[in-house]
PDB file of N, CA and C in Angstrom:
ATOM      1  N   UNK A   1      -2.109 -38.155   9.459  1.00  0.00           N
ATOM      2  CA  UNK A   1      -0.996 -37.221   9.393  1.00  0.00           C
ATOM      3  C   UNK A   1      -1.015 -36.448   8.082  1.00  0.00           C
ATOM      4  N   UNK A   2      -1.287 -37.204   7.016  1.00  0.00           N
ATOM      5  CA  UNK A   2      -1.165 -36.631   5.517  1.00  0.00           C
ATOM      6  C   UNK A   2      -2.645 -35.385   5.816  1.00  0.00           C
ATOM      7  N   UNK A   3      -3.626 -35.310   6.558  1.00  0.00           N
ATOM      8  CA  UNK A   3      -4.396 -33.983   6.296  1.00  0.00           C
ATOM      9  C   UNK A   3      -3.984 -33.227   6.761  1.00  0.00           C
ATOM     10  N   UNK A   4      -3.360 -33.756   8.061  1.00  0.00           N
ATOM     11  CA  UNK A   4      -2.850 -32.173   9.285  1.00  0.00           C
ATOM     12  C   UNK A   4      -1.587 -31.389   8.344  1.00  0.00           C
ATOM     13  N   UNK A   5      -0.593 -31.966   7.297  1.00  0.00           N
ATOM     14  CA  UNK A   5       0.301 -31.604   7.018  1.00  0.00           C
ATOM     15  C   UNK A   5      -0.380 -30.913   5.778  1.00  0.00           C
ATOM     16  N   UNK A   6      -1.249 -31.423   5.072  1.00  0.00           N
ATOM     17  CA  UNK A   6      -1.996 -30.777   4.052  1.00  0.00           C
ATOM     18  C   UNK A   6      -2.279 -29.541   4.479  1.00  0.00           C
ATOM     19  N   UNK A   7      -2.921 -29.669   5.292  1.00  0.00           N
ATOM     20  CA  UNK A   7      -3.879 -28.406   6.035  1.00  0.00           C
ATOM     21  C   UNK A   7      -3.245 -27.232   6.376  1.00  0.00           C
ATOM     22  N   UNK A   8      -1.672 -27.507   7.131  1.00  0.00           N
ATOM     23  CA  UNK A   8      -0.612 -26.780   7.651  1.00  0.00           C
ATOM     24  C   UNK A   8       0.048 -26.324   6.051  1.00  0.00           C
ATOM     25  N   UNK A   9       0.283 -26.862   5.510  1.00  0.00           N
ATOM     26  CA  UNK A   9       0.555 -26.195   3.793  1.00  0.00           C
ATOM     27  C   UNK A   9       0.009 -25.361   3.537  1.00  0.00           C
ATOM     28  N   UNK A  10      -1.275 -25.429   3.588  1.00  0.00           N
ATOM     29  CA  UNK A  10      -2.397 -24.675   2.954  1.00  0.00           C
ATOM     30  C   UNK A  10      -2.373 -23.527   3.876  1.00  0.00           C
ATOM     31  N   UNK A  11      -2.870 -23.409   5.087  1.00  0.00           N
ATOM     32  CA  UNK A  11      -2.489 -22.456   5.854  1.00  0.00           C
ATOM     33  C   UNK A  11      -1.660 -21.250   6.004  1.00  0.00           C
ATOM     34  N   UNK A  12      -0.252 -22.110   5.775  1.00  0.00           N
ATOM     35  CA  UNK A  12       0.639 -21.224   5.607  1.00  0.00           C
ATOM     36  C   UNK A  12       0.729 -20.585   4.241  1.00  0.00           C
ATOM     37  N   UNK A  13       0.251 -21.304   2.818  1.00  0.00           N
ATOM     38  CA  UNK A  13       0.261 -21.036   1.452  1.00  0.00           C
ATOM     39  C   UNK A  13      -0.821 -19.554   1.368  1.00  0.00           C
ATOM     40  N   UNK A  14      -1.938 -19.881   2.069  1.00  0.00           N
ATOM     41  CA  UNK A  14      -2.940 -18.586   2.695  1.00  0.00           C
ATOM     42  C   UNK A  14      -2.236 -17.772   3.202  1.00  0.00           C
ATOM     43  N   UNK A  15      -1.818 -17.571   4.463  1.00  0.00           N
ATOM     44  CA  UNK A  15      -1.044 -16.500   4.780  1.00  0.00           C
ATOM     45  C   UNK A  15      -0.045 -15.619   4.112  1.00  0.00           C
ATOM     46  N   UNK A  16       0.760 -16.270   3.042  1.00  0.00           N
ATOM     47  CA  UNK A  16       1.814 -15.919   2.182  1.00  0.00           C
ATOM     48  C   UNK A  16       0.574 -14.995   1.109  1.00  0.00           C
ATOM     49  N   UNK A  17      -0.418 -15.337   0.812  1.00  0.00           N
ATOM     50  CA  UNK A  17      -1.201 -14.288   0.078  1.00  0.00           C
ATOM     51  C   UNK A  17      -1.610 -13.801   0.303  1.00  0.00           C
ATOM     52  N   UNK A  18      -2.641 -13.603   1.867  1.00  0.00           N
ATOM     53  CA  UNK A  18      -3.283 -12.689   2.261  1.00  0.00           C
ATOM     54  C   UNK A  18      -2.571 -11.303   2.911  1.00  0.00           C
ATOM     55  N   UNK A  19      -1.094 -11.410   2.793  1.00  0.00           N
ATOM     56  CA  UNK A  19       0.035 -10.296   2.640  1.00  0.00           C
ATOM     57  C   UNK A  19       0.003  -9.130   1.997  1.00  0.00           C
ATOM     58  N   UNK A  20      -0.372  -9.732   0.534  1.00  0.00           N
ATOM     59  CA  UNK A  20      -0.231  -8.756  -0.231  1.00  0.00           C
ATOM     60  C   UNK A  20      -0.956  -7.745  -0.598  1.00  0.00           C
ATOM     61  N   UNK A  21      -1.137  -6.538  -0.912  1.00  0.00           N
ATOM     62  CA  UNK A  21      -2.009  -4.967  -0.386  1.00  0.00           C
ATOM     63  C   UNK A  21      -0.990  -4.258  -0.561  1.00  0.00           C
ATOM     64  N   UNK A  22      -1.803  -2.935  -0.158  1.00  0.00           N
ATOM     65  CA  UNK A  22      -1.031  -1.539   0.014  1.00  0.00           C
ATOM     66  C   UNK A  22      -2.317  -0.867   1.214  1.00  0.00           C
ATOM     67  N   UNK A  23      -1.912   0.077   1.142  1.00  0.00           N
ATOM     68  CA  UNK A  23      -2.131   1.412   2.607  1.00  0.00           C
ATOM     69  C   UNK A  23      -2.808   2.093   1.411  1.00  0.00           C
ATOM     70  N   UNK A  24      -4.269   2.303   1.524  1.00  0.00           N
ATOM     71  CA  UNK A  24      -5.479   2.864   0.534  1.00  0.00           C
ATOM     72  C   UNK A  24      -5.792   4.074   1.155  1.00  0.00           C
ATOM     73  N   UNK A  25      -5.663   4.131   2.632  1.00  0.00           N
ATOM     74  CA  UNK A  25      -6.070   4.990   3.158  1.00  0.00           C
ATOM     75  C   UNK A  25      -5.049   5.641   4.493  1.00  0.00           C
ATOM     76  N   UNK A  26      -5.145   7.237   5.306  1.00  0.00           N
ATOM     77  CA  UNK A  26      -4.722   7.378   5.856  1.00  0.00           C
ATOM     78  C   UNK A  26      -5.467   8.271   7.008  1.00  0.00           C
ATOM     79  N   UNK A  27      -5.167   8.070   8.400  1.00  0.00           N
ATOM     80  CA  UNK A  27      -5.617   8.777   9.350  1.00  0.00           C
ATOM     81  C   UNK A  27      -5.115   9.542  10.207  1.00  0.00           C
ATOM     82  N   UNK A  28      -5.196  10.727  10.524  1.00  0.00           N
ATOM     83  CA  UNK A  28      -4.903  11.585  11.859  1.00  0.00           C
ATOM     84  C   UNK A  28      -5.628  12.773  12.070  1.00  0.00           C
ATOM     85  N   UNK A  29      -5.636  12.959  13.821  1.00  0.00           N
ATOM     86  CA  UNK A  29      -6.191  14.215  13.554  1.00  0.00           C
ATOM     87  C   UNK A  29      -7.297  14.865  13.716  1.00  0.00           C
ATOM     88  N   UNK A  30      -8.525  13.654  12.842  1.00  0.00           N
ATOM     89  CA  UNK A  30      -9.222  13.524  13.077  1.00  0.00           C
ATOM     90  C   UNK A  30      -9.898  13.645  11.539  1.00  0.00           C
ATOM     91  N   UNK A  31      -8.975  13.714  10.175  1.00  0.00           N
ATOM     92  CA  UNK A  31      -8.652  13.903   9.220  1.00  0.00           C
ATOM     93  C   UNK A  31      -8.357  12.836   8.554  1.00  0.00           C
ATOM     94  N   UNK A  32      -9.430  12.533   7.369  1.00  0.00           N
ATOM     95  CA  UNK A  32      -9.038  11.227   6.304  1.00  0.00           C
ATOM     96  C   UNK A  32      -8.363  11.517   5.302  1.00  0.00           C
ATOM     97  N   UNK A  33      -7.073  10.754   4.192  1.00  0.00           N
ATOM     98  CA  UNK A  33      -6.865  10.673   3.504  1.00  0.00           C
ATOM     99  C   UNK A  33      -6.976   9.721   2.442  1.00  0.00           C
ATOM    100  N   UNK A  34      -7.122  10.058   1.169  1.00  0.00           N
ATOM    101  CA  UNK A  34      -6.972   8.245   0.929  1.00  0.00           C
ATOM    102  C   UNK A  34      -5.989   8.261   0.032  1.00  0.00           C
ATOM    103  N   UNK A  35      -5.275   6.896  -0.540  1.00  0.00           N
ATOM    104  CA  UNK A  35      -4.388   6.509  -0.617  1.00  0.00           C
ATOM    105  C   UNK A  35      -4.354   6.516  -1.930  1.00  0.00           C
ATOM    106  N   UNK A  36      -3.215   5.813  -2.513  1.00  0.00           N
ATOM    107  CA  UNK A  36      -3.210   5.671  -4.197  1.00  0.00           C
ATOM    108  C   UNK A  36      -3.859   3.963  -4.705  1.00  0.00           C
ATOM    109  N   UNK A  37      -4.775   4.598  -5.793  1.00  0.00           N
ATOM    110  CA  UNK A  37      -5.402   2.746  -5.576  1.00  0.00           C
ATOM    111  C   UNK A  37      -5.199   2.523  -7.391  1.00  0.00           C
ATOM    112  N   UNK A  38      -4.086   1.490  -6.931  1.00  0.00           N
ATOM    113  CA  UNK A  38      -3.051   1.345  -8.065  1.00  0.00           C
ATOM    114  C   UNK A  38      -4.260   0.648  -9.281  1.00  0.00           C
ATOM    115  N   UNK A  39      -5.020   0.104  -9.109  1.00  0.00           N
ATOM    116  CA  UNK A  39      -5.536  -0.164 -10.313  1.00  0.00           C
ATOM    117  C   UNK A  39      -6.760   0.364 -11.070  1.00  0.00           C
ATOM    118  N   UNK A  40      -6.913   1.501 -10.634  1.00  0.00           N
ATOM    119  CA  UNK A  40      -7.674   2.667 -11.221  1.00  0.00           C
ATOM    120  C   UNK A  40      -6.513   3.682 -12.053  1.00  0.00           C
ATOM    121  N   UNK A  41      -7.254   4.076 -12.840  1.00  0.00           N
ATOM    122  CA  UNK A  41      -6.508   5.448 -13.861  1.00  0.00           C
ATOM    123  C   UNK A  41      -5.943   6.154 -12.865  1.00  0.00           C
ATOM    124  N   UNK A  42      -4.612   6.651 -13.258  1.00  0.00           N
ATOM    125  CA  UNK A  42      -4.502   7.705 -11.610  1.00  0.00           C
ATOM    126  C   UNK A  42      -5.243   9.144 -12.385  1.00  0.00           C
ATOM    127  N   UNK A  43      -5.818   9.307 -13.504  1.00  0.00           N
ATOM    128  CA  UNK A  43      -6.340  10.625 -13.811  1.00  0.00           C
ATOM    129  C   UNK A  43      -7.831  10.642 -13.094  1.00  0.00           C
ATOM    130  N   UNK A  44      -7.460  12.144 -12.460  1.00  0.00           N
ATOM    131  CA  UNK A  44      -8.609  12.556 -11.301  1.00  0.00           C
ATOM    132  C   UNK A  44      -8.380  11.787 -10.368  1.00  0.00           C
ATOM    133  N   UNK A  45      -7.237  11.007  -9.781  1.00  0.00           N
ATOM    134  CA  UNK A  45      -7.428  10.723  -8.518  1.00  0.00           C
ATOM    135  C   UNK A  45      -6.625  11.575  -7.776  1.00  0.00           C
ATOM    136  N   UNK A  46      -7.472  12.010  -6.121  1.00  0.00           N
ATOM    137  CA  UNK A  46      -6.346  12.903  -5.510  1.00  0.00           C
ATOM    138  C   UNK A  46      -6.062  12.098  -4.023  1.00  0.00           C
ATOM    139  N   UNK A  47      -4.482  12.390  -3.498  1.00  0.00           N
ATOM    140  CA  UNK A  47      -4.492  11.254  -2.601  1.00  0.00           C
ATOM    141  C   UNK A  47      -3.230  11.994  -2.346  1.00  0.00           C
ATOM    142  N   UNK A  48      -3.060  11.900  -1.239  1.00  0.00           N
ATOM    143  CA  UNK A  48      -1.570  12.372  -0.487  1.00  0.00           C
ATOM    144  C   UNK A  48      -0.512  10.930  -0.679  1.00  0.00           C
ATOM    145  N   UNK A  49      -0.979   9.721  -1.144  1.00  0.00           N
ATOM    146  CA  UNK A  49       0.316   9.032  -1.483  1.00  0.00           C
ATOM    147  C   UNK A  49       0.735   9.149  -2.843  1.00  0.00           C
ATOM    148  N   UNK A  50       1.755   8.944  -2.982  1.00  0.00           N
ATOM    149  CA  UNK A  50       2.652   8.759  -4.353  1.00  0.00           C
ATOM    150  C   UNK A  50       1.626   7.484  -5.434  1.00  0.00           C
ATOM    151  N   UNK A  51       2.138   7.880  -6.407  1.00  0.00           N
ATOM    152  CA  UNK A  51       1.584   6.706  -7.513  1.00  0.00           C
ATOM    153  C   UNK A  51       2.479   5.137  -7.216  1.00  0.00           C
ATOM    154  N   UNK A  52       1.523   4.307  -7.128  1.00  0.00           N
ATOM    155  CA  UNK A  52       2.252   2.868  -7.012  1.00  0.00           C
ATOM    156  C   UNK A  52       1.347   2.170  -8.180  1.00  0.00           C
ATOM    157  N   UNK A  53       2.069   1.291  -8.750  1.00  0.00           N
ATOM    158  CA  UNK A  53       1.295   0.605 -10.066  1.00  0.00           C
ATOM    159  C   UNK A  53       0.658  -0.982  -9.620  1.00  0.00           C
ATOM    160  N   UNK A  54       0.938  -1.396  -8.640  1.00  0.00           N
ATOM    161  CA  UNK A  54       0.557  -2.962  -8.410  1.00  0.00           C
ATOM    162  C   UNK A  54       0.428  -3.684  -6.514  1.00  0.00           C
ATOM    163  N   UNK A  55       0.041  -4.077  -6.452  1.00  0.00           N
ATOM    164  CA  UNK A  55      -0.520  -4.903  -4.824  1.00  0.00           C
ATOM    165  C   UNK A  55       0.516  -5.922  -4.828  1.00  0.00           C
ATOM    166  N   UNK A  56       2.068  -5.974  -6.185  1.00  0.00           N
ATOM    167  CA  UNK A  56       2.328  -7.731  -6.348  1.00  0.00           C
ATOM    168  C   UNK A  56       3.640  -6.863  -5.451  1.00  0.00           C
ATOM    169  N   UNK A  57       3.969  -8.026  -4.122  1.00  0.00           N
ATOM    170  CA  UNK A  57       5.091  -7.674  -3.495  1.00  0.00           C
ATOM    171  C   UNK A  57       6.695  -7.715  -4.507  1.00  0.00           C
ATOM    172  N   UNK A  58       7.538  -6.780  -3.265  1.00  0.00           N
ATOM    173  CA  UNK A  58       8.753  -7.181  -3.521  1.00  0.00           C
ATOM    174  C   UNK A  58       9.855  -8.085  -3.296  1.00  0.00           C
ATOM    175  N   UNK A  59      10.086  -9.034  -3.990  1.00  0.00           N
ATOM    176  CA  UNK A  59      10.894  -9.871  -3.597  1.00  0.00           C
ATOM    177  C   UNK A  59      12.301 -10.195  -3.458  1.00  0.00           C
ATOM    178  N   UNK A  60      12.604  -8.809  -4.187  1.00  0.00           N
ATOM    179  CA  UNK A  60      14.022  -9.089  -5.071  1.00  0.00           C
ATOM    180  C   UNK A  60      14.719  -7.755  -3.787  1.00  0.00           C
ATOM    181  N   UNK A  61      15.839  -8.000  -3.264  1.00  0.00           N
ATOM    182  CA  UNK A  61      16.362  -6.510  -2.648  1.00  0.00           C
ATOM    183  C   UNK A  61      16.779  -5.406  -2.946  1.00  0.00           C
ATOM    184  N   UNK A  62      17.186  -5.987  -4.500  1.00  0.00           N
ATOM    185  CA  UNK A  62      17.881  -5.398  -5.219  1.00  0.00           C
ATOM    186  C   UNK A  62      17.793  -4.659  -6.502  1.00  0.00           C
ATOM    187  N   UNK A  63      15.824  -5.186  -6.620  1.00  0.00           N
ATOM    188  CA  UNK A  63      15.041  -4.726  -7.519  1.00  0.00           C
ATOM    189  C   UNK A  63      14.903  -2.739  -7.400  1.00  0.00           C
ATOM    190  N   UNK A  64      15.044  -2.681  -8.786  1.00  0.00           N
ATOM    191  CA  UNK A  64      15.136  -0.998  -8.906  1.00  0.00           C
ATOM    192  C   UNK A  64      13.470  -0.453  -8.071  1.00  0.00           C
ATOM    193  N   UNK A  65      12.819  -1.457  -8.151  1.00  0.00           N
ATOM    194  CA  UNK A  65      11.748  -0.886  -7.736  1.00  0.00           C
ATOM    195  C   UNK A  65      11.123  -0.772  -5.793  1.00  0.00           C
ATOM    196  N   UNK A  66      12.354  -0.756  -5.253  1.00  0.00           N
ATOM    197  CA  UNK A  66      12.388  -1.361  -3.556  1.00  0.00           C
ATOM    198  C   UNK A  66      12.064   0.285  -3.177  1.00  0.00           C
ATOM    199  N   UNK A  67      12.666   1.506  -4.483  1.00  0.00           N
ATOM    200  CA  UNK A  67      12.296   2.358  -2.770  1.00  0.00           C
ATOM    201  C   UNK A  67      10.953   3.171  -3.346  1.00  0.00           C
ATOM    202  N   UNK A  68      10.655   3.110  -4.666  1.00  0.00           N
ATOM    203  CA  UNK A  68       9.544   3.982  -4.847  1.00  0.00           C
ATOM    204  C   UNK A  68       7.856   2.384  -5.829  1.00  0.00           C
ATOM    205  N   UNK A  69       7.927   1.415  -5.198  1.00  0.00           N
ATOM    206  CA  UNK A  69       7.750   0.506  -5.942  1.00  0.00           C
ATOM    207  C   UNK A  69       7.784   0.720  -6.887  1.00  0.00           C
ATOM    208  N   UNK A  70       6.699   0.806  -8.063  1.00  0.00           N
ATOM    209  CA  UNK A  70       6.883   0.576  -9.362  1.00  0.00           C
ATOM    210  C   UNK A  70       7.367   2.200 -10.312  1.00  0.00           C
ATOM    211  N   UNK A  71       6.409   3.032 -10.036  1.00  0.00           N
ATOM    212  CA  UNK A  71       6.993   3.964 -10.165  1.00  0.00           C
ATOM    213  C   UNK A  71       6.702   4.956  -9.875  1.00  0.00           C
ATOM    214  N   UNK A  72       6.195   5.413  -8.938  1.00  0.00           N
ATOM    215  CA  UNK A  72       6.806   6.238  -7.410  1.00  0.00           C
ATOM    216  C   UNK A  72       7.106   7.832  -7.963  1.00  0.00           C
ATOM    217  N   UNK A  73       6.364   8.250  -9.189  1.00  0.00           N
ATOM    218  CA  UNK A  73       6.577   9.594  -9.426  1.00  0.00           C
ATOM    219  C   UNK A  73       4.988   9.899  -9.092  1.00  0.00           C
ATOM    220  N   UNK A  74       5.240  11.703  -8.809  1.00  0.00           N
ATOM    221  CA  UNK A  74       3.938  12.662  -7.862  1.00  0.00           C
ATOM    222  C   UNK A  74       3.341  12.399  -8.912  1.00  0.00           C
ATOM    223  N   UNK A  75       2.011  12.876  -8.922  1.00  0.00           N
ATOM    224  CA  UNK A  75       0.281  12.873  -9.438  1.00  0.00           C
ATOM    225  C   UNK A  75       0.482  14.337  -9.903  1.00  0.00           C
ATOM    226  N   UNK A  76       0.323  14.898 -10.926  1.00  0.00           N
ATOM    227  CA  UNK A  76       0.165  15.953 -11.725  1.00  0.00           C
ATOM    228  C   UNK A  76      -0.323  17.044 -10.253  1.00  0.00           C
ATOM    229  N   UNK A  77       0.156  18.202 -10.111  1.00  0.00           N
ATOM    230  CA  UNK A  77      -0.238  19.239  -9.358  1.00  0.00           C
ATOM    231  C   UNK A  77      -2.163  19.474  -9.281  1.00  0.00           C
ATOM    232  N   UNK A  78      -2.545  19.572  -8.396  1.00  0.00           N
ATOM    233  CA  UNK A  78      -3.941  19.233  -7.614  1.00  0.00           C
ATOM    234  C   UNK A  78      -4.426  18.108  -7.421  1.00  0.00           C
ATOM    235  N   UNK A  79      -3.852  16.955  -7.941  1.00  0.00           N
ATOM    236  CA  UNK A  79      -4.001  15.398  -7.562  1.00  0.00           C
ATOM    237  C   UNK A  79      -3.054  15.200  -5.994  1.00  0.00           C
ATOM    238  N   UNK A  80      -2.284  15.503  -6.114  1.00  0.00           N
ATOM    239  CA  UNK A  80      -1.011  15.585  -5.040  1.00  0.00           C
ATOM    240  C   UNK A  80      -1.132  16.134  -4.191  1.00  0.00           C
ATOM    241  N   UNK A  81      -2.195  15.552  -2.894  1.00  0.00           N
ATOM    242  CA  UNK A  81      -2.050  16.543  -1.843  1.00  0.00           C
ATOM    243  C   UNK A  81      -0.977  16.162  -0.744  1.00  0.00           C
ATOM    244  N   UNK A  82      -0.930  16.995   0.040  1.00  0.00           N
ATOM    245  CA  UNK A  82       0.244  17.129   1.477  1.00  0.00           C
ATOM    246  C   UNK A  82      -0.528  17.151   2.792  1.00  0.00           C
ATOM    247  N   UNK A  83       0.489  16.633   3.746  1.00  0.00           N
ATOM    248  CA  UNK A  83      -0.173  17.315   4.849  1.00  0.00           C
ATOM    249  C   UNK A  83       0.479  17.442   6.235  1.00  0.00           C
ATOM    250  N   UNK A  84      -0.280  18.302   7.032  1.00  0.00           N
ATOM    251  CA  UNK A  84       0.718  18.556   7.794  1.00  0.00           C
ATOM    252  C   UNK A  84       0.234  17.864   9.466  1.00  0.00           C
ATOM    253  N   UNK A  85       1.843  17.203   9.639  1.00  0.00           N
ATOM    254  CA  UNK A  85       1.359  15.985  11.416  1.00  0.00           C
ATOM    255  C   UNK A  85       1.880  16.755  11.881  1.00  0.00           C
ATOM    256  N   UNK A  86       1.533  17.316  13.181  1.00  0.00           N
ATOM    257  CA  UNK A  86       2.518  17.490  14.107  1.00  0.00           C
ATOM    258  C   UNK A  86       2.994  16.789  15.035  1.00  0.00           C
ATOM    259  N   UNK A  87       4.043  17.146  15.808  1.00  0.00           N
ATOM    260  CA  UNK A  87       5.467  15.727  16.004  1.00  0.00           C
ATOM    261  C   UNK A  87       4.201  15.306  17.025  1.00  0.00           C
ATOM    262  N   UNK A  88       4.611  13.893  17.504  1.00  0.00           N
ATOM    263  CA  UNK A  88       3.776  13.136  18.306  1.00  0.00           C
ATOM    264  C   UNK A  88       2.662  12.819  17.916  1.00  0.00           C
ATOM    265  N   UNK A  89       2.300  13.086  16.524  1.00  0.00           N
ATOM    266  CA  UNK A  89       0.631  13.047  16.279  1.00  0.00           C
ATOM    267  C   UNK A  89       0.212  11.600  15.643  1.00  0.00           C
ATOM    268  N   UNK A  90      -0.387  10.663  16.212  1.00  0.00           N
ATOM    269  CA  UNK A  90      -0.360   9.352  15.680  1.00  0.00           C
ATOM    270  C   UNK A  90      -1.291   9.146  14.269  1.00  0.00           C
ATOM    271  N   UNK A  91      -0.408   8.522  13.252  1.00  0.00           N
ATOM    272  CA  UNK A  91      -1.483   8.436  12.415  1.00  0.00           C
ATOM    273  C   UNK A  91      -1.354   6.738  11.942  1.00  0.00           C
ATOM    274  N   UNK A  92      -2.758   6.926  11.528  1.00  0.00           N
ATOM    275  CA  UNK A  92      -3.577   5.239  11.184  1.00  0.00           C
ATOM    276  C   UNK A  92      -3.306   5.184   9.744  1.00  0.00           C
ATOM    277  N   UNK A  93      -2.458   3.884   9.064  1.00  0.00           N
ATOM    278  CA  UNK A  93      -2.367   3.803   7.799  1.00  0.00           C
ATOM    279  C   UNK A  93      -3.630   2.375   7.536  1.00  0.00           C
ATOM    280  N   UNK A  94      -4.488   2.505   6.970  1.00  0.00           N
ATOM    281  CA  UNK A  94      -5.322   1.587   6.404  1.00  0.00           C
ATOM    282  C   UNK A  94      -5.175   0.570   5.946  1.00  0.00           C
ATOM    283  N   UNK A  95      -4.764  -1.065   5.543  1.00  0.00           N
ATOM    284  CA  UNK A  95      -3.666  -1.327   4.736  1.00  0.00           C
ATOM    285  C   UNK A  95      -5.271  -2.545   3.814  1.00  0.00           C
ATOM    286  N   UNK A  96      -4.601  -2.617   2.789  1.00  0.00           N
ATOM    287  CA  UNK A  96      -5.706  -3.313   1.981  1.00  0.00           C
ATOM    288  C   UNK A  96      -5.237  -5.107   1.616  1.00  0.00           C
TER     289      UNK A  96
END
């Protein structure tokens, strides 16, 4: 009994980490984007997501950092791209 319950710990202790990531990349269209990859310089990176600083989840609800994670300001003008879905258009978020 003491391995199966070990094992089931561990398991679940795995799952609780293999959670954590972000969305690196994005798809539609037929059109790639890629994402913000928080632990590179964001200078010269260009990416239609916002700047995020870390892969470490949120735990807190109430943490200032829930709606833009860490800090969630645009990429200097030509880093910052946009784009345009049209309604119904499915897109693939990548997640890391």
């Amino acid at each position: 009994m003491f391995k199966l319950s070990t094992a089931a710990v561990t398991l679940a202790a795995t799952g609780h980490v293999l959670a954590h990531g972000g969305v690196l990349s994005y798809s539609w269209g037929g059109q790639w984007y890629w994402g913000f990859k928080p632990y590179n310089t964001p200078v010269g990176q260009v990416t239609i997501q916002r700047e995020w600083d870390t892969y470490n989840p949120i735990q807190d609800a109430t943490a200032s950092t829930i709606a833009c994670n860490d800090d969630g300001t645009a990429l200097p003008s030509g880093q910052q791209l946009t784009g345009t879905v049209a309604a119904g258009t499915a897109i693939t978020a990548y997640w890391c």
